[in-house]
Protein backbone atom coordinates (compact mmCIF):
# COMPACT_ATOMS: atom_id res chain seq x y z
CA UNK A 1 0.00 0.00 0.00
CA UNK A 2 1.61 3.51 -1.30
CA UNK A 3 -0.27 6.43 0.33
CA UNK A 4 0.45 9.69 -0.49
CA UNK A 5 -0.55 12.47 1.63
CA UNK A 6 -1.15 16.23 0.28
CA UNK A 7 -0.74 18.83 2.82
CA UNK A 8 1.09 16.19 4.66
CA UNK A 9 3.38 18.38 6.99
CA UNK A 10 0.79 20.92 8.30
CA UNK A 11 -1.54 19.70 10.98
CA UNK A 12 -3.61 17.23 10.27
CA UNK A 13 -1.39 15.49 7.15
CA UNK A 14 1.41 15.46 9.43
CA UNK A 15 -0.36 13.72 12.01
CA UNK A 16 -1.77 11.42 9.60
CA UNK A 17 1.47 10.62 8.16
CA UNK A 18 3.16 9.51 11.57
CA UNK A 19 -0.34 7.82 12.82
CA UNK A 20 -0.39 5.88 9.65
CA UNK A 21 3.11 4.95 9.34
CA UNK A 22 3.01 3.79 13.09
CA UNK A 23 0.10 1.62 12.17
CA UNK A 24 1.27 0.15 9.41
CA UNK A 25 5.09 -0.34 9.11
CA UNK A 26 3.97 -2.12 5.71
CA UNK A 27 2.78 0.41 3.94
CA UNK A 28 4.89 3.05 2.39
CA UNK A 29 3.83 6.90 3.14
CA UNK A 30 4.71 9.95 1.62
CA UNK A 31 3.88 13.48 2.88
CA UNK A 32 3.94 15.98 -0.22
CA UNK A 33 3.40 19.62 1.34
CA UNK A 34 4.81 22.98 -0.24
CA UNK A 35 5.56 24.72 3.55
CA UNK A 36 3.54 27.65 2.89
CA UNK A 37 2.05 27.28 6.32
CA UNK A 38 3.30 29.03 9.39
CA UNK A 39 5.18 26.15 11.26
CA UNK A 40 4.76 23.57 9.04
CA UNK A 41 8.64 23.54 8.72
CA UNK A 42 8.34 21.65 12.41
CA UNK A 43 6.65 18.89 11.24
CA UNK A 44 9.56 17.75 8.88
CA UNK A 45 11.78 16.16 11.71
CA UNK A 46 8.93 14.02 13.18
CA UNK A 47 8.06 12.61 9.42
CA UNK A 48 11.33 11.59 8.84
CA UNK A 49 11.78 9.97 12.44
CA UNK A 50 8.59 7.97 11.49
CA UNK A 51 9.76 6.57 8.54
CA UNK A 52 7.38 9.24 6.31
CA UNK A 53 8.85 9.94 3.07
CA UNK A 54 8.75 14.13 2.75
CA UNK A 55 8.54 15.40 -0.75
CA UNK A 56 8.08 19.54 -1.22
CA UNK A 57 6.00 20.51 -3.65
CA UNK A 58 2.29 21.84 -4.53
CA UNK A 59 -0.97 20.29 -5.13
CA UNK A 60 -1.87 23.37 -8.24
CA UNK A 61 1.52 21.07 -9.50
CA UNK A 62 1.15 18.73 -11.93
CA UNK A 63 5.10 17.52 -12.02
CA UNK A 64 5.24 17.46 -8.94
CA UNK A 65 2.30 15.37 -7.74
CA UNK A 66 3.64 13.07 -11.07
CA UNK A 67 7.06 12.78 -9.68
CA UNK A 68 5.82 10.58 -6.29
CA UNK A 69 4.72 8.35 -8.77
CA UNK A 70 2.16 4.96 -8.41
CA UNK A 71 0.21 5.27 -5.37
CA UNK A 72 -2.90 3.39 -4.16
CA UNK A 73 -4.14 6.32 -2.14
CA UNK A 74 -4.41 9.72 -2.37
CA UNK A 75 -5.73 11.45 1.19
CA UNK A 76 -6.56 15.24 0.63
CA UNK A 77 -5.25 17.39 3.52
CA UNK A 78 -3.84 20.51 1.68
CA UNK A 79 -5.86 23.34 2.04
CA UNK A 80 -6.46 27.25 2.99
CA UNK A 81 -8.56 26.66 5.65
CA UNK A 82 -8.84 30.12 7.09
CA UNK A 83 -12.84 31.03 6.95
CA UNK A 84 -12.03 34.54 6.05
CA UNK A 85 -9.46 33.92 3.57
CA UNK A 86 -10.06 35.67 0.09
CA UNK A 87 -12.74 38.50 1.84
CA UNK A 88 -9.48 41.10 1.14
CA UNK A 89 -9.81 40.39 -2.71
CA UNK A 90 -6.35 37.95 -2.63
CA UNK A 91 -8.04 35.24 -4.22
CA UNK A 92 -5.84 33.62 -5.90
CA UNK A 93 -3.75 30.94 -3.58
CA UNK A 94 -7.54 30.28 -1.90
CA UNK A 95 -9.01 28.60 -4.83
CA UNK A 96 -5.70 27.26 -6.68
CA UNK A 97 -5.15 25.29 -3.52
CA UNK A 98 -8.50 24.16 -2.57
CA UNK A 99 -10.51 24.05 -5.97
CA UNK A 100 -7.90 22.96 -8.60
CA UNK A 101 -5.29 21.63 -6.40
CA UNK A 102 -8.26 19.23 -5.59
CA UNK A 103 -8.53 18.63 -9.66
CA UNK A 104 -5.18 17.87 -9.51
CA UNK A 105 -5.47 15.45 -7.18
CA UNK A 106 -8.31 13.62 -8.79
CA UNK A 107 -6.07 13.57 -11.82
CA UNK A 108 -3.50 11.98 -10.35
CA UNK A 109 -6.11 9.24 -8.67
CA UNK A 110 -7.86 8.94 -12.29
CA UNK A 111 -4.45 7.56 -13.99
CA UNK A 112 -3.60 5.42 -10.88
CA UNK A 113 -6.91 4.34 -10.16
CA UNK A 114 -5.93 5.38 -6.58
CA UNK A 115 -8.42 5.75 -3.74
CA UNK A 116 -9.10 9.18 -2.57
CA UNK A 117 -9.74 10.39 0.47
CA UNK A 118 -10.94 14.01 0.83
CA UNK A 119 -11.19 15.92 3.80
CA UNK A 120 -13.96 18.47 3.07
CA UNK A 121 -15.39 20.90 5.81
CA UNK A 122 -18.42 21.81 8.02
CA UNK A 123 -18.08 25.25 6.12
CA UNK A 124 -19.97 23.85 2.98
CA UNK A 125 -23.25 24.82 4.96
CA UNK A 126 -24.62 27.89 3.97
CA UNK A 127 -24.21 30.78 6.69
CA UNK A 128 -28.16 32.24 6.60
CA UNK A 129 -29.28 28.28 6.92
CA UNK A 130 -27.07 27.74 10.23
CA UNK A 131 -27.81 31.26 11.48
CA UNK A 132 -31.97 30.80 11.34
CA UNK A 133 -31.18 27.49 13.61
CA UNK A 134 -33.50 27.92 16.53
CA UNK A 135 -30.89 28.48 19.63
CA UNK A 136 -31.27 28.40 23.79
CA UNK A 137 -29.39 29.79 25.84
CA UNK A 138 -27.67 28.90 29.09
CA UNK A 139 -25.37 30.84 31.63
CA UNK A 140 -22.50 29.49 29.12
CA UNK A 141 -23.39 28.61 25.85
CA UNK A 142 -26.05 28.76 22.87
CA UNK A 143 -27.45 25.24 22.61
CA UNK A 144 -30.13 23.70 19.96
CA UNK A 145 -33.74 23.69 20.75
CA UNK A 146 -35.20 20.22 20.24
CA UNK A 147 -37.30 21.49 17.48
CA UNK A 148 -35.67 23.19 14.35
CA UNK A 149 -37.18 25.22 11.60
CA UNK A 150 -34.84 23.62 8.92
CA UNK A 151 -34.54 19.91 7.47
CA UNK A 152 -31.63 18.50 8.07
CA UNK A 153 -31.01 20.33 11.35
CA UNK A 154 -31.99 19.08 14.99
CA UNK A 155 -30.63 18.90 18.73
CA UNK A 156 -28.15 16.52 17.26
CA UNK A 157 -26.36 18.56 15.07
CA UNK A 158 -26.29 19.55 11.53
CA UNK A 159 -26.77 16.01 9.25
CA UNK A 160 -25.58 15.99 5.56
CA UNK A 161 -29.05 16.58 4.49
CA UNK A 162 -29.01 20.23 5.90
CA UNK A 163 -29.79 22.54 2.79
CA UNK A 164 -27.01 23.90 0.70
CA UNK A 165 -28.51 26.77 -0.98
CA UNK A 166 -27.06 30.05 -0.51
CA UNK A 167 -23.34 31.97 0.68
CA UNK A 168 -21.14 29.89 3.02
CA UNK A 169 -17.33 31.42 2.56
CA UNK A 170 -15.09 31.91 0.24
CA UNK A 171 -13.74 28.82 2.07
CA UNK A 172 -16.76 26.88 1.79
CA UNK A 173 -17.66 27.53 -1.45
CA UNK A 174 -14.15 26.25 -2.82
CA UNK A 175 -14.68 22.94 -0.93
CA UNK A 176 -17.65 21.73 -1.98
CA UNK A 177 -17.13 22.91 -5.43
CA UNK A 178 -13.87 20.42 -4.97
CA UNK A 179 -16.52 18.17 -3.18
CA UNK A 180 -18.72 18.40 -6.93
CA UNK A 181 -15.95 17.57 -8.37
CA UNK A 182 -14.93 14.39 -6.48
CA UNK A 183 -19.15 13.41 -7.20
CA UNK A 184 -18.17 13.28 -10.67
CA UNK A 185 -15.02 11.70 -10.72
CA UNK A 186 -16.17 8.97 -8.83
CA UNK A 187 -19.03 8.49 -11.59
CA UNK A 188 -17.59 9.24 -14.58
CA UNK A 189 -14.19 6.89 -13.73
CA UNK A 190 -15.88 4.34 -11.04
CA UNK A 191 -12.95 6.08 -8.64
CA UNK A 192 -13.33 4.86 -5.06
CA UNK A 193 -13.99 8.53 -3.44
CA UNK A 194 -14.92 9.72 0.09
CA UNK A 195 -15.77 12.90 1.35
CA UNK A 196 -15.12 14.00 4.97
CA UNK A 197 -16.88 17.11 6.28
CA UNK A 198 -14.78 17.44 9.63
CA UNK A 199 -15.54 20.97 11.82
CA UNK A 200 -13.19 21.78 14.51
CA UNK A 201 -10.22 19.43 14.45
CA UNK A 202 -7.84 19.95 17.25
CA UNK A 203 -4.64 18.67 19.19
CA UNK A 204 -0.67 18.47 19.06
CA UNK A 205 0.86 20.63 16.60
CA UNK A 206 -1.95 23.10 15.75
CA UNK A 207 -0.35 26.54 15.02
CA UNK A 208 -3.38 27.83 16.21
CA UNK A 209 -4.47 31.45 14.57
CA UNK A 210 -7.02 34.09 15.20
CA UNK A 211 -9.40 32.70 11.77
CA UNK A 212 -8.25 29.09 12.16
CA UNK A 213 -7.30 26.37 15.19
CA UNK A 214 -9.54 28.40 17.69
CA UNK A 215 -8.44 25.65 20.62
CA UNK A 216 -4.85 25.73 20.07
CA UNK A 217 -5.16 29.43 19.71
CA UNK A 218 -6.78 29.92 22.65
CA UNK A 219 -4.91 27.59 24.88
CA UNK A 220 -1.33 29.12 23.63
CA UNK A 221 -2.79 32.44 24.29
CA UNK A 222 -3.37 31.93 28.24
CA UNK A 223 -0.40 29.72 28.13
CA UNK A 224 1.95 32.67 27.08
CA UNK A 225 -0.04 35.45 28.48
CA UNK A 226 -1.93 36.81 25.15
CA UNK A 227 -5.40 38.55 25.58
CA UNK A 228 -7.98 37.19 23.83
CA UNK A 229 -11.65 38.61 22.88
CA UNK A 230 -14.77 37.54 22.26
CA UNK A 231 -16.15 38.69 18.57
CA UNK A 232 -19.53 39.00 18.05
CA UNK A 233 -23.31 37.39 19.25
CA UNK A 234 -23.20 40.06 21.90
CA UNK A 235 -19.87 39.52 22.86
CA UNK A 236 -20.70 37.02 25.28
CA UNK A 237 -18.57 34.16 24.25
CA UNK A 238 -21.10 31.81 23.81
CA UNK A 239 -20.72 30.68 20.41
CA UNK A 240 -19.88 26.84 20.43
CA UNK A 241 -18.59 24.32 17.91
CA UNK A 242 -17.99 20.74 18.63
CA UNK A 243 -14.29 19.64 18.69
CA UNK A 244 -13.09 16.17 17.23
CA UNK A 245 -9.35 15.47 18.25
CA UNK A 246 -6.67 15.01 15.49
CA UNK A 247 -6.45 11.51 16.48
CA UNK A 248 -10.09 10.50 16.13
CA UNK A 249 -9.67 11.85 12.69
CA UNK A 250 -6.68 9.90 11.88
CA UNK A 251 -8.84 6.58 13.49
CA UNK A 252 -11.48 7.23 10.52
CA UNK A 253 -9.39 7.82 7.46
CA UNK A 254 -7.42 4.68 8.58
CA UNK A 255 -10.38 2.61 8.26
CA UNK A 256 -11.47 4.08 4.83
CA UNK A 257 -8.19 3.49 4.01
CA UNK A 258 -8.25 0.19 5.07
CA UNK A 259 -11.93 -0.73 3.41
CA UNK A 260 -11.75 1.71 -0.07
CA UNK A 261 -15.20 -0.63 -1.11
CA UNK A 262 -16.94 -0.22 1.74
CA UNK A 263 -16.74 3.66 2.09
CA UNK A 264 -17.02 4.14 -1.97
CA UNK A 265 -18.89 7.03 -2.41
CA UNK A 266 -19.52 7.75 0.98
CA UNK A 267 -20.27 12.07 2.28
CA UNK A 268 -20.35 12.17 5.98
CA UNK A 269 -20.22 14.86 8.58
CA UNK A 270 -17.48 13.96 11.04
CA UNK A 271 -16.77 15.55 14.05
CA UNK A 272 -17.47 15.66 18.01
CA UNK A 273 -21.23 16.07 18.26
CA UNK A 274 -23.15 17.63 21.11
CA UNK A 275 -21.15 15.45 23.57
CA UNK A 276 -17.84 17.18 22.76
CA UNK A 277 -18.84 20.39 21.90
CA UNK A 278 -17.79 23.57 23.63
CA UNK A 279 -18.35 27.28 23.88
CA UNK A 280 -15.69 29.93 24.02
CA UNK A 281 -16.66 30.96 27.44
CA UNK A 282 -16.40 27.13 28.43
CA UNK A 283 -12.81 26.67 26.62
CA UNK A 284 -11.75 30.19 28.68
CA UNK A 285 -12.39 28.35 31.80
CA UNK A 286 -10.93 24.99 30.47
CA UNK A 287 -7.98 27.01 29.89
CA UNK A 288 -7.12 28.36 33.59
CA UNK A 289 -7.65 25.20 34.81
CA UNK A 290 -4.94 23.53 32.52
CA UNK A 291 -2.65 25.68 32.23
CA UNK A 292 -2.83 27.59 35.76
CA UNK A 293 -2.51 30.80 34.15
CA UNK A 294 -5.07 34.01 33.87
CA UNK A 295 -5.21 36.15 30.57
CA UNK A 296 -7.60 38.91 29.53
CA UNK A 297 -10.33 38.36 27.53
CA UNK A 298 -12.37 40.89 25.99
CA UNK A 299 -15.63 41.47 24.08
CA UNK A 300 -16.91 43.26 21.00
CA UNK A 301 -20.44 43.06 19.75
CA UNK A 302 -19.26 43.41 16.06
CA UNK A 303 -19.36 40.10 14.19
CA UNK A 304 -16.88 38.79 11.75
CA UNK A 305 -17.64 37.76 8.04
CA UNK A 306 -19.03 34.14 7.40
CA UNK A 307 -19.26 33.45 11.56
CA UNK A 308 -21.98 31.66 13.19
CA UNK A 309 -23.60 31.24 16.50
CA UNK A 310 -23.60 27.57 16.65
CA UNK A 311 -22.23 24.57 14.37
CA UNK A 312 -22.61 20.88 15.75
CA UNK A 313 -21.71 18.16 13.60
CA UNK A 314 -24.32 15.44 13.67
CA UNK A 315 -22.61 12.02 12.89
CA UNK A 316 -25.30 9.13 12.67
CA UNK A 317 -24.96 8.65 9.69
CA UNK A 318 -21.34 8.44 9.66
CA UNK A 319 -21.83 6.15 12.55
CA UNK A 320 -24.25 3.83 10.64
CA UNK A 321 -21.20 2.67 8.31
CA UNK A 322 -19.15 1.09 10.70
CA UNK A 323 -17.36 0.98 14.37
CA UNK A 324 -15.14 4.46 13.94
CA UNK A 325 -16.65 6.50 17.15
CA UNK A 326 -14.80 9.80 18.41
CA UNK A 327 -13.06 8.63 21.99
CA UNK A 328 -11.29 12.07 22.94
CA UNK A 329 -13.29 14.48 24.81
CA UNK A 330 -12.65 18.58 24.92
CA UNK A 331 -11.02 18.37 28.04
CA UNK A 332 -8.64 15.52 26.82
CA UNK A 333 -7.72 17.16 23.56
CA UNK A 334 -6.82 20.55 25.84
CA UNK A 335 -4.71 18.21 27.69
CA UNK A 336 -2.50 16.88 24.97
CA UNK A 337 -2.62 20.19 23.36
CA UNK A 338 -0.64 21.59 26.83
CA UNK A 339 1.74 19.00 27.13
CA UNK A 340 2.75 19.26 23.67
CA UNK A 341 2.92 23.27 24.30
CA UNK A 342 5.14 22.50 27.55
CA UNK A 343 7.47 20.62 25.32
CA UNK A 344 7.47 22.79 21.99
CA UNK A 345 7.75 26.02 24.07
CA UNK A 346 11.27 27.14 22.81
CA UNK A 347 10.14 26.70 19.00
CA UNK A 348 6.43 28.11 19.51
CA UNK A 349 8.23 31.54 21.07
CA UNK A 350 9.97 31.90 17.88
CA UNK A 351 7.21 32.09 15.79
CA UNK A 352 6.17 35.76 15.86
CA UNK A 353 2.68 35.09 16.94
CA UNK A 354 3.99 33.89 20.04
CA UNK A 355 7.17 36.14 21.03
């Protein structure tokens, strides 16, 4: 089994990439990844200690997805995943990456007749759909009422069936436009294909920023003494998003790795569900307790592009095609996320962000 991985030394591929190659010592994986994100450069040492085979280069690339040569699988990390990417006009590295670096991709599985494994995004949902949810709220959080105004939508979470007419991102639209193009692909050239909607993904080596990695952003923050602020929904902090730990995620694409026939064709929504979701008033607290340190957090009633109140990824149906089951909670992903902060502290504090 030759699996390559694209985006394979930011934070997801990269974990990927070492979870794989620890699982299988038989199979031969190689991390392509062009280093355009901030601290992906730290990833490279741990690859090459577990065996991964690091290639640079760039998914908009034909050469150089060409030179890795055969592969059986093809798992999709690379992306710009920032939500507000693109909203300044720079369009350009948005959608090369994410809409035809994806093409690319499916090229390169077309002439191979590779597997691919996509990871899509929460983000395809259109914002006015997920912003009409019908909310309660508590002393800490927004939570879904049991009835909801929408199909597809209920106190279990967003299911793929939720409606997806209308604006979502920049981001979002470029992902499931890649997502239409995988549907077609995997019709037109009966190419084993599945699509993975993941939300918040979170845990060791997430260089977390303001538009993107809210919990390792927020935990680094108290950890080095940052202040913080709450944007928008009254400037409460109770906005919440369930949280599935990097290592849940790499659990699932190993098993669709492992069983290309069974998930053929397969869109799911993947992520923590009510049970592991969290608000950012909740992670604040969450915080102090793990790290034993105090910062200041703010508020401001203005709301950012593209942001909504609430997003909980319902996974039944995901759930309904085999064992795979998220076993991290919130409080154990902030837990690894610290002790791999505690360890990395030298190398985070050169990174501007963190000085």
């Amino acid at each position: 089994m030759r699996v390559l991985i694209t985006g394979g030394a930011g934070f997801v591929g990269g974990n990927l990439a070492v979870g794989l190659a620890s699982r299988h010592p038989d199979w031969q994986i190689l991390s392509l990844d062009n280093l355009h994100r901030r601290g992906s450069g730290l990833n490279l040492p741990r690859l090459r200690e577990a065996g991964v085979q690091f290639v640079q280069g760039d998914v908009r690339n034909r050469d150089d997805l060409a030179a890795v040569g055969q592969i059986d699988a093809l798992v999709e990390c690379s992306a710009e995943p920032s939500v507000i990417a693109g909203t300044d006009g720079s369009v350009d590295y948005l959608v090369g990456t994410n809409l035809f670096g994806a093409f690319e991709c499916l090229e390169l599985c077309r002439q191979h007749d590779a597997q691919l494994v996509f990871l899509s995004t929460s983000r395809v949902y259109p914002v006015a759909h997920l912003c009409a949810a019908a909310l309660e709220e508590t002393d800490t959080r927004f939570r879904l009422a049991e009835h909801q105004p929408i199909p597809g939508l209920s106190a279990q979470g967003v299911s793929e069936s939720f409606p997806l007419d209308g604006a979502r991102t920049l981001y979002g639209t470029t992902k499931l436009a890649a997502e239409h193009l995988v549907e077609e692909y995997a019709a037109a050239f009966a190419l084993p294909t599945v699509v993975n909607r993941f939300g918040v993904i979170a845990g060791p080596w997430q260089m977390g920023k303001v538009d993107q990695g809210v919990l390792a952003y927020w935990l680094l923050a108290h950890h080095f003494g940052r202040p913080l602020e709450y944007i928008g929904f009254g400037g409460s902090g109770k906005q919440v998003r369930d949280v599935l730990h990097v290592e849940d995620a790499v659990e699932l694409i190993d098993l669709q790795l492992a069983d290309r026939e069974r998930w053929a064709g397969a869109v799911v929504n993947a992520g923590g569900g009510p049970e592991r979701s969290v608000s950012l008033l909740e992670l604040t607290e969450l915080c102090r307790e793990i790290t034993g340190r105090t910062t200041a957090v703010g508020g401001s009633t203005g709301e950012r592009p593209g942001d909504v109140p609430l997003y909980v990824s319902d996974c039944r149906h995901v759930f309904s095609l085999g064992d795979w089951r998220p076993r991290r909670d919130v409080r154990d992903i902030l837990g690894d996320l610290h002790e791999w902060i505690v360890r990395n502290e030298t190398d985070l504090r050169r990174m501007n962000e963190w000085a």
